[in-house]
N, C-alpha and C. Protein backbone atom coordinates (compact mmCIF):
# COMPACT_ATOMS: atom_id res chain seq x y z
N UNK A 1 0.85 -1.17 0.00
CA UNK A 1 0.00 0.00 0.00
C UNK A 1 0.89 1.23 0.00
N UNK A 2 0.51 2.03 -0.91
CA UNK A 2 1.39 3.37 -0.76
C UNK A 2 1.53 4.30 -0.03
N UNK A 3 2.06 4.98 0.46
CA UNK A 3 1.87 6.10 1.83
C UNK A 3 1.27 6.92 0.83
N UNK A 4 0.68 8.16 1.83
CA UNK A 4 0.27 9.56 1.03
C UNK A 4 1.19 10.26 0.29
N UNK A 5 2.44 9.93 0.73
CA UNK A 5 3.52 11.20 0.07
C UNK A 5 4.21 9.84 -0.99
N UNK A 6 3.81 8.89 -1.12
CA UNK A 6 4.47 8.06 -2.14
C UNK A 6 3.54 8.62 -3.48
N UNK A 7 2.11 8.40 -2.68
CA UNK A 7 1.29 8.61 -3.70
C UNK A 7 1.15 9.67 -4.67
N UNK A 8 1.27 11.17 -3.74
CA UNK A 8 1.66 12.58 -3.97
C UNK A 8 2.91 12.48 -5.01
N UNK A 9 4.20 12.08 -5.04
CA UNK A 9 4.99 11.93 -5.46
C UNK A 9 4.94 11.35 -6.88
N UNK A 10 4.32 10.19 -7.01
CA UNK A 10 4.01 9.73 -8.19
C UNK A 10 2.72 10.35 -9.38
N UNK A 11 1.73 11.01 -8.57
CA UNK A 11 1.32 11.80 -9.26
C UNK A 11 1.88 12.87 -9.77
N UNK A 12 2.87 13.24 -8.63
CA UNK A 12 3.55 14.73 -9.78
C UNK A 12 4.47 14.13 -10.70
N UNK A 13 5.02 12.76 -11.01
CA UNK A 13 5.66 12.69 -11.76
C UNK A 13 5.28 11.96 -13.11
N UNK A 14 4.43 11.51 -12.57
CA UNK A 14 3.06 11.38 -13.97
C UNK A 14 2.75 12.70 -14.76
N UNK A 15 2.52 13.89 -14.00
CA UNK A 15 2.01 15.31 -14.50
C UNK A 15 3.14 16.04 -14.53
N UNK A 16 4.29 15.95 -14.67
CA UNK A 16 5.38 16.70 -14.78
C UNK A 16 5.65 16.72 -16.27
N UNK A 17 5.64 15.79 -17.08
CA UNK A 17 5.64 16.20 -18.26
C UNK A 17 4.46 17.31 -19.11
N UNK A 18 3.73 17.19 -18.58
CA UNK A 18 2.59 18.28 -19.01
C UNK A 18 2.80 19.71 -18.52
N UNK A 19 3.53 19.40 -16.94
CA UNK A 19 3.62 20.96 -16.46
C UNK A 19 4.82 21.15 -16.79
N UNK A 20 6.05 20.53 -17.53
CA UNK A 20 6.80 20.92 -18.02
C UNK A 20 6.86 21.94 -19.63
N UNK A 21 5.83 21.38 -20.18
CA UNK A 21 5.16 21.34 -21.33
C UNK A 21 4.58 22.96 -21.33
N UNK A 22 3.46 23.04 -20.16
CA UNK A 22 2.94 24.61 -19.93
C UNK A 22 4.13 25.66 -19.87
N UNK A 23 5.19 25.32 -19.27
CA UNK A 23 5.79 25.95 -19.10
C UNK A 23 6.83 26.95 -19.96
N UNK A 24 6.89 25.60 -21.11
CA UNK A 24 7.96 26.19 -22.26
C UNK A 24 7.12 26.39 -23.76
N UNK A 25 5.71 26.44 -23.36
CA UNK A 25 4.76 26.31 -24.40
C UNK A 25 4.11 27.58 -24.40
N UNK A 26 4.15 28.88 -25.17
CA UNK A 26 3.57 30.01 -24.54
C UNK A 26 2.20 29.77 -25.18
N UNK A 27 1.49 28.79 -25.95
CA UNK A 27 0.38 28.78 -26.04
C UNK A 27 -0.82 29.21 -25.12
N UNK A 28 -1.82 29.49 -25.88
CA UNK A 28 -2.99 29.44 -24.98
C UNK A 28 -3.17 28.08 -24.66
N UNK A 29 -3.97 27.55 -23.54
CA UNK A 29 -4.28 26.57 -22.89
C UNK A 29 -5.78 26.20 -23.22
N UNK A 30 -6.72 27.26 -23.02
CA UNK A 30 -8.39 27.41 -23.49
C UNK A 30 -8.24 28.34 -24.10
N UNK A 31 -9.73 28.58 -24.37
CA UNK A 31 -10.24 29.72 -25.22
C UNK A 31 -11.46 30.10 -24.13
N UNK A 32 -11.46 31.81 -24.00
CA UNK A 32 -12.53 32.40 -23.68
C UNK A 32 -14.31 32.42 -24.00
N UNK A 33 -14.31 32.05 -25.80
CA UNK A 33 -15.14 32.20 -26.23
C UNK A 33 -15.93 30.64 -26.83
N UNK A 34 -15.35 30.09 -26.43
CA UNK A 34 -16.21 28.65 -26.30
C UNK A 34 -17.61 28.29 -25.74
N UNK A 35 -18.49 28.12 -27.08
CA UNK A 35 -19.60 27.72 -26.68
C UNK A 35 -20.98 29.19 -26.51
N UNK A 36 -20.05 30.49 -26.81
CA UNK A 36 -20.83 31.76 -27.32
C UNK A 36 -21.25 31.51 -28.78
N UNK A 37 -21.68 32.92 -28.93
CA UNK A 37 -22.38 33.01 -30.27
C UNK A 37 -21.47 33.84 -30.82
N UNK A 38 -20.82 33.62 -31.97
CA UNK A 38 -19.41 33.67 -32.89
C UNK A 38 -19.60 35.47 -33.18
N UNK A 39 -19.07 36.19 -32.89
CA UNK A 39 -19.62 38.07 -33.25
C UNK A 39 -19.57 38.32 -34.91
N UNK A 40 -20.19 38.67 -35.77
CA UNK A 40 -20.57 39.34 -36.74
C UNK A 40 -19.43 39.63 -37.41
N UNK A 41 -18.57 39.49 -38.87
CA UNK A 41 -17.87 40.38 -39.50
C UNK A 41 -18.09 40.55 -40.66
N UNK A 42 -17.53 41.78 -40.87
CA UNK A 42 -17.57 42.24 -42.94
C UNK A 42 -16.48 42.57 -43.07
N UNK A 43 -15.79 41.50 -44.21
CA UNK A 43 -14.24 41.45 -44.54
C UNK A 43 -14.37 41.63 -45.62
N UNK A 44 -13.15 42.59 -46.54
CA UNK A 44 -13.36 41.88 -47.96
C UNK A 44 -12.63 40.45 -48.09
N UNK A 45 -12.80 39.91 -49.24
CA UNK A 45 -12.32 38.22 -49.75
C UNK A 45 -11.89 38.55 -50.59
N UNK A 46 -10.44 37.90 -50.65
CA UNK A 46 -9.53 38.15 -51.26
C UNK A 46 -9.94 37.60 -53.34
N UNK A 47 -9.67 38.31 -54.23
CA UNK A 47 -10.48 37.54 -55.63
C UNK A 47 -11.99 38.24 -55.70
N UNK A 48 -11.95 39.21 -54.82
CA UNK A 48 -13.35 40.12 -54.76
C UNK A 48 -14.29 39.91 -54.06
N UNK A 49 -15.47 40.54 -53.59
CA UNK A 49 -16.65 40.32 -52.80
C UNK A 49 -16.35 40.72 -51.43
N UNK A 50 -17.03 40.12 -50.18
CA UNK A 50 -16.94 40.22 -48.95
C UNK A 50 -17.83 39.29 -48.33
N UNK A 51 -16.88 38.58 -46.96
CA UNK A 51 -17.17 37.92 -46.34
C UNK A 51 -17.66 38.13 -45.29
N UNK A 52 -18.84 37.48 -44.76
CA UNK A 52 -19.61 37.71 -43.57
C UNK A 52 -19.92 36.73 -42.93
N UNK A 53 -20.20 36.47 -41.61
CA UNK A 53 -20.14 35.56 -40.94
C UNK A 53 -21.46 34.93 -41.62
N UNK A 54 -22.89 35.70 -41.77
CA UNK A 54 -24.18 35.15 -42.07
C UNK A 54 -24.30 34.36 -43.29
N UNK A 55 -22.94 34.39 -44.16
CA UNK A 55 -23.05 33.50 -45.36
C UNK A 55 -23.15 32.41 -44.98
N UNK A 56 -22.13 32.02 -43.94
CA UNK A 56 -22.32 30.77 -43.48
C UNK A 56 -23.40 29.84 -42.10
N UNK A 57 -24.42 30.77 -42.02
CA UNK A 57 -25.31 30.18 -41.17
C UNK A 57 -26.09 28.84 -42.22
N UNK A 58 -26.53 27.92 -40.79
CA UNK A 58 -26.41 26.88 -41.78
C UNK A 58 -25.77 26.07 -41.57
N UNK A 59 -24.74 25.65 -42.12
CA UNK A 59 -23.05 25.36 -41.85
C UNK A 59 -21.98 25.36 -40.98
N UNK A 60 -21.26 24.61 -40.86
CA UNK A 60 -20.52 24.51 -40.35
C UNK A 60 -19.21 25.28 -40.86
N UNK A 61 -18.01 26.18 -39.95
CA UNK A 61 -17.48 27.14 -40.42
C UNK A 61 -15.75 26.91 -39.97
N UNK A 62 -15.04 26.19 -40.72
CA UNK A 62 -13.80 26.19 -39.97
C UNK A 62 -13.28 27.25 -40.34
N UNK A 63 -13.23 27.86 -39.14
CA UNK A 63 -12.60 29.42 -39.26
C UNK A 63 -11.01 29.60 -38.52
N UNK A 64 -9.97 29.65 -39.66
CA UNK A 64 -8.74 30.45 -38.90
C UNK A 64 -8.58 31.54 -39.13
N UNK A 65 -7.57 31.85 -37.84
CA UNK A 65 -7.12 33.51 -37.98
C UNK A 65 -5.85 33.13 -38.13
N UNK A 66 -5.13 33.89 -38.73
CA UNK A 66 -3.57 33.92 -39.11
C UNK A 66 -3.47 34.43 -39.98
N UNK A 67 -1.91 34.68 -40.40
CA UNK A 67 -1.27 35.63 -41.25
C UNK A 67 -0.11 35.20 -42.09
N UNK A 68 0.20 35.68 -43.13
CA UNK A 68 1.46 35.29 -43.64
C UNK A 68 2.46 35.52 -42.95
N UNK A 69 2.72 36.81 -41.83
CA UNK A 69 3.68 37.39 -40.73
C UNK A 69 3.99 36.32 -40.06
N UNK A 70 2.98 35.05 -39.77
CA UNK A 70 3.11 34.58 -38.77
C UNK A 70 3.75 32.59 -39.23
N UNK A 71 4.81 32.54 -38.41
CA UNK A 71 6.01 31.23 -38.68
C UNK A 71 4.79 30.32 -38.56
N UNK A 72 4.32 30.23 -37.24
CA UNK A 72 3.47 29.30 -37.21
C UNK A 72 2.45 28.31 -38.29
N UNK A 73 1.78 29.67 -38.77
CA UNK A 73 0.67 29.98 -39.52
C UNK A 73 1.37 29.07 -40.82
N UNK A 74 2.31 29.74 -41.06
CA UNK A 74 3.03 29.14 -42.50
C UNK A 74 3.42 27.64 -42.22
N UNK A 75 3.64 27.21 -41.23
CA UNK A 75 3.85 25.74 -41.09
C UNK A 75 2.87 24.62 -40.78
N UNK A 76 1.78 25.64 -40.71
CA UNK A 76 0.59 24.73 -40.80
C UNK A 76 -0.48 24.91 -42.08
N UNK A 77 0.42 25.74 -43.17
CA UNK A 77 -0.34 25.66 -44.34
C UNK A 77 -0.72 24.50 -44.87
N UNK A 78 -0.28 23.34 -44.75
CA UNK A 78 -0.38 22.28 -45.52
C UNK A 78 -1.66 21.89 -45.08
N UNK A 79 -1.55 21.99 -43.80
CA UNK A 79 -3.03 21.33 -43.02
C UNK A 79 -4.33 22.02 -43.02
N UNK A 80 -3.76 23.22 -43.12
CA UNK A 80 -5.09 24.51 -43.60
C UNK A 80 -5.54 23.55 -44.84
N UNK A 81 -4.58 23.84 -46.14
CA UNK A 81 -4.99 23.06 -47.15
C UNK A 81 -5.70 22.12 -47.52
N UNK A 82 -5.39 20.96 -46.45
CA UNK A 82 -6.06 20.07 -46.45
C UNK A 82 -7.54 19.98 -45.91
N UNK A 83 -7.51 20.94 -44.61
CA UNK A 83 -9.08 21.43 -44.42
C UNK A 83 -10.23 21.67 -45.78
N UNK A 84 -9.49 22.80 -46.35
CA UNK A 84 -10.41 23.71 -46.87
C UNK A 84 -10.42 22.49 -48.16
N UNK A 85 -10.00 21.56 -48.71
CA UNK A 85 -10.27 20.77 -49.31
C UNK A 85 -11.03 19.82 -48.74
N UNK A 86 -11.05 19.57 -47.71
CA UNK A 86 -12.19 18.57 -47.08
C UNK A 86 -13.43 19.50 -46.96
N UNK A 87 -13.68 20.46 -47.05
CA UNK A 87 -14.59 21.17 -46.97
C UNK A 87 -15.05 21.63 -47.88
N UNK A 88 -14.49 21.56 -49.03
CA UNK A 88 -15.05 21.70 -50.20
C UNK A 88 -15.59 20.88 -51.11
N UNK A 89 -15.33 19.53 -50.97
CA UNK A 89 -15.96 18.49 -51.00
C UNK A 89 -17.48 18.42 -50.23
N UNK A 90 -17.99 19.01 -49.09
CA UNK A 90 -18.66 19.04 -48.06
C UNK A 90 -19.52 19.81 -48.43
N UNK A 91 -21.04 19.82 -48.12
CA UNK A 91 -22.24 20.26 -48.69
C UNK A 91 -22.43 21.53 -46.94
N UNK A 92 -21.45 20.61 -45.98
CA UNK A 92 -22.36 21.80 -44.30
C UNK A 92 -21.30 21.66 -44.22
N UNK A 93 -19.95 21.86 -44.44
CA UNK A 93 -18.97 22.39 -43.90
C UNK A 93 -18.43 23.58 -44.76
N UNK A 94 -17.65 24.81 -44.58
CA UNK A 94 -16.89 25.84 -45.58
C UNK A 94 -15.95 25.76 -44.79
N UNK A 95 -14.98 26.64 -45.35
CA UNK A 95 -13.45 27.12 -44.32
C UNK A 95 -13.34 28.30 -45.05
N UNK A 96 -12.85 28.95 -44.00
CA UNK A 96 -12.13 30.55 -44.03
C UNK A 96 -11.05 31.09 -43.62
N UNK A 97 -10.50 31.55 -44.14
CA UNK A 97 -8.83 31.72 -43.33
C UNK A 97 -8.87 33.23 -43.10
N UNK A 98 -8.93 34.15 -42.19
CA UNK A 98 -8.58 35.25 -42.02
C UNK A 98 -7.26 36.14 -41.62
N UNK A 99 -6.50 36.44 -42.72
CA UNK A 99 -5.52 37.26 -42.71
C UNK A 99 -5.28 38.17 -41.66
N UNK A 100 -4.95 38.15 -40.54
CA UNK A 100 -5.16 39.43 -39.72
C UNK A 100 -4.02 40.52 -39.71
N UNK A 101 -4.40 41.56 -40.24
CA UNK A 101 -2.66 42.32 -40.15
C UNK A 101 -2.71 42.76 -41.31
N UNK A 102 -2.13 44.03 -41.83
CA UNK A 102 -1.38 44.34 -42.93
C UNK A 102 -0.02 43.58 -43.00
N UNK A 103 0.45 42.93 -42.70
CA UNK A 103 2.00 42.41 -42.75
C UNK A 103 2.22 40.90 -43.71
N UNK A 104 2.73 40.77 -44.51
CA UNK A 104 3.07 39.99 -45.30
C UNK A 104 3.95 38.70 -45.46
N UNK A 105 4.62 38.91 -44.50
CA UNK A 105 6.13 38.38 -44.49
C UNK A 105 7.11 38.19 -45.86
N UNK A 106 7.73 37.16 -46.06
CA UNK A 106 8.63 37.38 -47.46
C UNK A 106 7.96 37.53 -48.77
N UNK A 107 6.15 37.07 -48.39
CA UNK A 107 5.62 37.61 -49.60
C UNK A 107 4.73 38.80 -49.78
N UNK A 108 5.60 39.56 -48.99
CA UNK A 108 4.85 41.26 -49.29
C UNK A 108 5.43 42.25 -49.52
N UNK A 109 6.91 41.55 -50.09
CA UNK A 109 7.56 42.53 -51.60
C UNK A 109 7.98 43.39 -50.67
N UNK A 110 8.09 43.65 -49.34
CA UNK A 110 8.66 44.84 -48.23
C UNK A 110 7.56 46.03 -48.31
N UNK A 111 6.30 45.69 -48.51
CA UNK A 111 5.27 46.66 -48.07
C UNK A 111 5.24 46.94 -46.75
N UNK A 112 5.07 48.33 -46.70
CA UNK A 112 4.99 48.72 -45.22
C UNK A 112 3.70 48.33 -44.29
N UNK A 113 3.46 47.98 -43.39
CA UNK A 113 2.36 47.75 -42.65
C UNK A 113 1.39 49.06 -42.79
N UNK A 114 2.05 49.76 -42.46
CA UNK A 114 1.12 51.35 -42.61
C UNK A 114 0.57 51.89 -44.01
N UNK A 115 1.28 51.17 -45.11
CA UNK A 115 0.49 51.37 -46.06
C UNK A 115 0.17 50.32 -46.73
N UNK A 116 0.12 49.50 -46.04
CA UNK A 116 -0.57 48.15 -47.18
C UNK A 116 -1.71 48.40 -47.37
N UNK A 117 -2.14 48.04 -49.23
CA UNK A 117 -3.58 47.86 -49.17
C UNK A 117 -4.19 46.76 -49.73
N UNK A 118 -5.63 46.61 -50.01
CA UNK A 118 -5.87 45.34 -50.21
C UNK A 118 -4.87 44.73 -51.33
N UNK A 119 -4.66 45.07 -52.70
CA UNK A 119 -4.12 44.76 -53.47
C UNK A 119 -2.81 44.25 -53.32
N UNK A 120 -2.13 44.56 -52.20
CA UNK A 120 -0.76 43.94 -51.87
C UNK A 120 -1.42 42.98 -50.79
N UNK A 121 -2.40 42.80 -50.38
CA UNK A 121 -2.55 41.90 -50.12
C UNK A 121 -3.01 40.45 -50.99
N UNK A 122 -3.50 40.72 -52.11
CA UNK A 122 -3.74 39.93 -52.79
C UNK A 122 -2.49 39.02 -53.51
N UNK A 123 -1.21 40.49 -53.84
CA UNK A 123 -0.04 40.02 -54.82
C UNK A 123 0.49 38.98 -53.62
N UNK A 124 0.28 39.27 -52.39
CA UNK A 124 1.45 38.50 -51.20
C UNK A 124 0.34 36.87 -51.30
N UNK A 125 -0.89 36.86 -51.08
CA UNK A 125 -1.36 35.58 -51.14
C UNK A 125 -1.20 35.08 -52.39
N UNK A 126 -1.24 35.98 -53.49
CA UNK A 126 -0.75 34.84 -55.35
C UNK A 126 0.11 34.08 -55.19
N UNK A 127 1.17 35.03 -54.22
CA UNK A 127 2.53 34.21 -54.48
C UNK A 127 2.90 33.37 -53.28
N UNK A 128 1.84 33.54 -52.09
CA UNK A 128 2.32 32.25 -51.81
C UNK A 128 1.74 30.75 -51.99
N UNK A 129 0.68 31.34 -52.65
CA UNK A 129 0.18 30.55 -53.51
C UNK A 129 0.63 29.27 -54.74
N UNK A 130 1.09 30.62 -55.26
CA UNK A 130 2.12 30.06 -56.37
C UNK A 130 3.30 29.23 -55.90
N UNK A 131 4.06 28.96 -54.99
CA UNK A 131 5.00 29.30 -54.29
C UNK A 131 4.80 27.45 -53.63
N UNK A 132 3.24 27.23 -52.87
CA UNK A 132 2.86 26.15 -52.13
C UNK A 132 2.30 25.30 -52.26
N UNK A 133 1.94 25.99 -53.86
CA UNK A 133 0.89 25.13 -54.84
C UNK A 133 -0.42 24.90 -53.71
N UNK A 134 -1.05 25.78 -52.16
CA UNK A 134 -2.64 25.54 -51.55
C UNK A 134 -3.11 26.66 -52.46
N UNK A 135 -4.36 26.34 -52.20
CA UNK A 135 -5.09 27.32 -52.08
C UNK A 135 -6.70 27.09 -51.33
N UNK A 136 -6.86 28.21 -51.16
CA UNK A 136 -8.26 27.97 -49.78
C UNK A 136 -8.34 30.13 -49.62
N UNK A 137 -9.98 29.70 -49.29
CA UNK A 137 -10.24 31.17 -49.55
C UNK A 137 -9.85 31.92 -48.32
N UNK A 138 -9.97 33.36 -48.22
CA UNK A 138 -8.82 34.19 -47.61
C UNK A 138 -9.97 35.64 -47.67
N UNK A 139 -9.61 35.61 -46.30
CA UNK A 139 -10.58 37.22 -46.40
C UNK A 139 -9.32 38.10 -45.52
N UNK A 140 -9.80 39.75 -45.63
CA UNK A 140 -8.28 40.14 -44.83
C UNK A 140 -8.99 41.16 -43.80
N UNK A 141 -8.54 41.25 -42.99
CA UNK A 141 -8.74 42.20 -41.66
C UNK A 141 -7.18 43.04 -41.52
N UNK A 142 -7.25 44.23 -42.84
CA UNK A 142 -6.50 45.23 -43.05
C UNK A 142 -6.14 46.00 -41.69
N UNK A 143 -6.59 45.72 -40.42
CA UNK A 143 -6.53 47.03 -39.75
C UNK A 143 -5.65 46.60 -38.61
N UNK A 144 -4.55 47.45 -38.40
CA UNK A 144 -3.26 47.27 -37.59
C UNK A 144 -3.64 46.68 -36.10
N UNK A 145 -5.11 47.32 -35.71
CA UNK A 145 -6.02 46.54 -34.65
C UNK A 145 -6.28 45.54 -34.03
N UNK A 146 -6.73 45.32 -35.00
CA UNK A 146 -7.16 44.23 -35.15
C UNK A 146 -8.45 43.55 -34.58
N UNK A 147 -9.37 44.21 -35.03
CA UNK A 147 -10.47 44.27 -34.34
C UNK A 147 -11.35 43.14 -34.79
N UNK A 148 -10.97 42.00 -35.61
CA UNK A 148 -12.21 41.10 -35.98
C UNK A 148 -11.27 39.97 -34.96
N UNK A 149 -9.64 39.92 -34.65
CA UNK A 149 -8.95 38.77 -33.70
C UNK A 149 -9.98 38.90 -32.16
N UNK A 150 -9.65 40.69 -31.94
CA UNK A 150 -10.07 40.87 -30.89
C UNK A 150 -11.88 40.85 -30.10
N UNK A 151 -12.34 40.99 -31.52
CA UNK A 151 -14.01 40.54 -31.06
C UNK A 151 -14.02 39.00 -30.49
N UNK A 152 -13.14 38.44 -31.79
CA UNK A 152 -13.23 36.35 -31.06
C UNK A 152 -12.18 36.03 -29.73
N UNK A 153 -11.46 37.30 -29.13
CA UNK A 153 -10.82 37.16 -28.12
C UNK A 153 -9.64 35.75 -28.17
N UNK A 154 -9.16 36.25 -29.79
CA UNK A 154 -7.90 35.48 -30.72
C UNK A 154 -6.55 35.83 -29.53
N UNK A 155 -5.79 34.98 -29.10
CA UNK A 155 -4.91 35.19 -28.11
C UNK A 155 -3.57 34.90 -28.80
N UNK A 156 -3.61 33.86 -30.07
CA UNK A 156 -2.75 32.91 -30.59
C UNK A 156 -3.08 33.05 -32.20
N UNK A 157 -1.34 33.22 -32.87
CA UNK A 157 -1.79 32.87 -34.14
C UNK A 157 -0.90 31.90 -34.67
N UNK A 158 -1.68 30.63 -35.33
CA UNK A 158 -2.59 30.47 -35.40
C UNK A 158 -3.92 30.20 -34.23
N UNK A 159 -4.99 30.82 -34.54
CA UNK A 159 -6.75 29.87 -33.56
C UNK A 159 -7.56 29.47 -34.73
N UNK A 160 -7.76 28.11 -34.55
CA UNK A 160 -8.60 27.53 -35.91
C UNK A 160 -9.91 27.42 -34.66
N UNK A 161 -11.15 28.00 -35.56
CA UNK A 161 -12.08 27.89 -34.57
C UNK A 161 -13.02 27.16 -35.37
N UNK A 162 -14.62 26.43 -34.81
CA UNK A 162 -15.93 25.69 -35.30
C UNK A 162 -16.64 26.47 -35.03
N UNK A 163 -17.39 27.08 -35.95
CA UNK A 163 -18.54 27.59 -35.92
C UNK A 163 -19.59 26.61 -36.11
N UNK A 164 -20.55 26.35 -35.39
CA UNK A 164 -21.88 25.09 -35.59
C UNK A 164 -22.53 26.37 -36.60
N UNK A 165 -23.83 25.40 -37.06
CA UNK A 165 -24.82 25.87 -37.81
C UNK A 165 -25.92 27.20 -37.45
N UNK A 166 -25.63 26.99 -36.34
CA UNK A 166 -26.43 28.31 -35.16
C UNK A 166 -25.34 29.24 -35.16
N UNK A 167 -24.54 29.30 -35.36
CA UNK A 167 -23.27 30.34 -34.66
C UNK A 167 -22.60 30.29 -34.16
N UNK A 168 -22.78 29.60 -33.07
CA UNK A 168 -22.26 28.77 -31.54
C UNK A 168 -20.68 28.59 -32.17
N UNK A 169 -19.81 29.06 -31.75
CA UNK A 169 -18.29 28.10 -31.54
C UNK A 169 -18.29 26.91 -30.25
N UNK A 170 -17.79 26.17 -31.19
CA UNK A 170 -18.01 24.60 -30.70
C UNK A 170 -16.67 24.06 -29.96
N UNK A 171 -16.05 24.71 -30.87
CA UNK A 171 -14.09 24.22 -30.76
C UNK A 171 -13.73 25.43 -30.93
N UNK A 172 -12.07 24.92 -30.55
CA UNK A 172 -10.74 25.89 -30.55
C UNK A 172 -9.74 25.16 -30.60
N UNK A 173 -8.76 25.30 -31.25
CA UNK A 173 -7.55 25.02 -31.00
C UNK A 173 -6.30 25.81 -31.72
N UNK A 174 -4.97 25.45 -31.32
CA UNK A 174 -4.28 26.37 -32.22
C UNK A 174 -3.35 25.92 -33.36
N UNK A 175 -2.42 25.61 -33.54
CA UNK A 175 -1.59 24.80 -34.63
C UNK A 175 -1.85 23.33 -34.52
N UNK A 176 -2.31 23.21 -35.72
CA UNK A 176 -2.15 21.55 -36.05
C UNK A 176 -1.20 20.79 -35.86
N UNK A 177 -0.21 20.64 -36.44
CA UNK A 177 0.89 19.67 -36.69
C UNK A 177 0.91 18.73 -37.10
N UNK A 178 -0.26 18.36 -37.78
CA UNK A 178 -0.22 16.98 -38.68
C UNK A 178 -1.72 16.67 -39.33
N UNK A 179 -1.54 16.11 -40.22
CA UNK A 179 -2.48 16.14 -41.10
C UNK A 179 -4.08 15.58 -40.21
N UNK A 180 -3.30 14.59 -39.09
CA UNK A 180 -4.43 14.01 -38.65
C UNK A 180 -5.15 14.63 -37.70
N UNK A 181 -4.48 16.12 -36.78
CA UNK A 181 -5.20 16.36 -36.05
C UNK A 181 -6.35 17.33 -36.40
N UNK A 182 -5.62 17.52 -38.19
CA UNK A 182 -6.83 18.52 -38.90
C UNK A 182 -7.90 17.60 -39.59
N UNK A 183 -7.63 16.56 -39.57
CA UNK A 183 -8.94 15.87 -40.12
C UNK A 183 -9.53 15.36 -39.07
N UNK A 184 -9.05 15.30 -37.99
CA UNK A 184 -9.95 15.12 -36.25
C UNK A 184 -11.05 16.25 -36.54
N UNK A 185 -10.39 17.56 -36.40
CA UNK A 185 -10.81 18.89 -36.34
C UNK A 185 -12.11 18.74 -37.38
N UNK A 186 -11.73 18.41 -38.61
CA UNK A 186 -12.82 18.69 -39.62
C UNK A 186 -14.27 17.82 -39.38
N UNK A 187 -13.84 16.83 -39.10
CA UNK A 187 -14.38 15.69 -38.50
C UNK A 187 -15.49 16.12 -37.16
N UNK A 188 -14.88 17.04 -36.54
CA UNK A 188 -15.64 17.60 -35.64
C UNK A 188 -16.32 18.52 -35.57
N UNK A 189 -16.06 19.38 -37.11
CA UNK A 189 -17.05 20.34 -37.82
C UNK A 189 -18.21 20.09 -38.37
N UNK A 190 -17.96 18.09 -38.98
CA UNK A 190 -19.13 18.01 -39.57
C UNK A 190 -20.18 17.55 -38.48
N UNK A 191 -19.56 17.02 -37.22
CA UNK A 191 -20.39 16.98 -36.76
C UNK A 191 -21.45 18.61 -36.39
N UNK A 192 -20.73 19.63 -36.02
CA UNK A 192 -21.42 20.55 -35.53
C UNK A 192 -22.42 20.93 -36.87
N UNK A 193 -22.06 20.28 -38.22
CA UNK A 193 -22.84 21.10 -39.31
C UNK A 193 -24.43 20.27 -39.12
């Protein structure tokens, strides 16, 4: 039989890899907005028009925020990719990727943040386009603010979020890392569709 402090002991060393993990992981842990009703936006979409959240009522909405600025973001393009292709196949699922930021990274030709406009935003997604051979649609939140991250109380970029058919965000999470935890993810969109 174990004493109390054997027991104590072995539990922290069961959970030490996890609290080791928090520690050197500056991720978010949760999300604030889990299980609210997703707030309203009007973006333009990149290839023309504008995107609004109400297009997709109905549906199910895998929604990321990220940027070309952002390392992360770019290393989970593949898996974005693979979303918005599972979702396009899909009659109640869409995907959306929201650009947040004027900032480009190596594909924004050294546009300044302060004057980017949509159109350099478009040349920076052609080419990385061109560049990654994805593609998946793209709306942009031009404003240094960032006021469509900060309505969904975006902490992390990348946040791939589920919008259910009501509105409701269902899920959160932040970088994938493998193909499978984005077809978990999608998987868990269709359920909400």
């Amino acid at each position: 039989m174990l004493t109390r402090r054997a027991a104590m002991l072995a539990t922290l060393a069961a959970l030490a890899p996890s609290l080791a993990r928090a520690e050197e992981d500056p991720r978010p842990m949760t999300y604030a907005m889990l299980n609210r009703r997703a707030p309203a936006f009007e973006l333009p979409r990149l290839g023309g028009g504008v995107e609004t959240l109400a297009r997709y009522r109905g549906k199910a909405l895998l929604l990321t925020f990220g940027g070309l600025w952002c390392p992360d973001c770019i290393v989970d393009g593949r898996n974005l990719a693979h979303l918005a292709a599972r979702a396009a196949g899909d009659a109640n699922v869409e995907f959306l990727y929201l650009q947040n930021a004027p900032a480009f990274g190596r594909w924004g030709g050294g546009v300044r943040r302060s004057t980017a406009t949509l159109a350099d935003a478009e040349r920076a997604w052609r080419a990385y386009f061109a560049e990654t051979g994805y593609s998946f649609p793209v709306a942009v939140d031009m404003s240094l603010e960032l006021p469509t991250a900060r309505a969904y109380a975006v902490e992390w970029f990348p946040s791939n979020l589920i919008i259910d058919r009501r509105g409701r965000i269902t899920a959160w999470r932040t970088d994938f890392h493998s193909e499978q935890a984005a077809e978990a993810f999608y998987e868990e969109a269709r359920r909400a569709a």
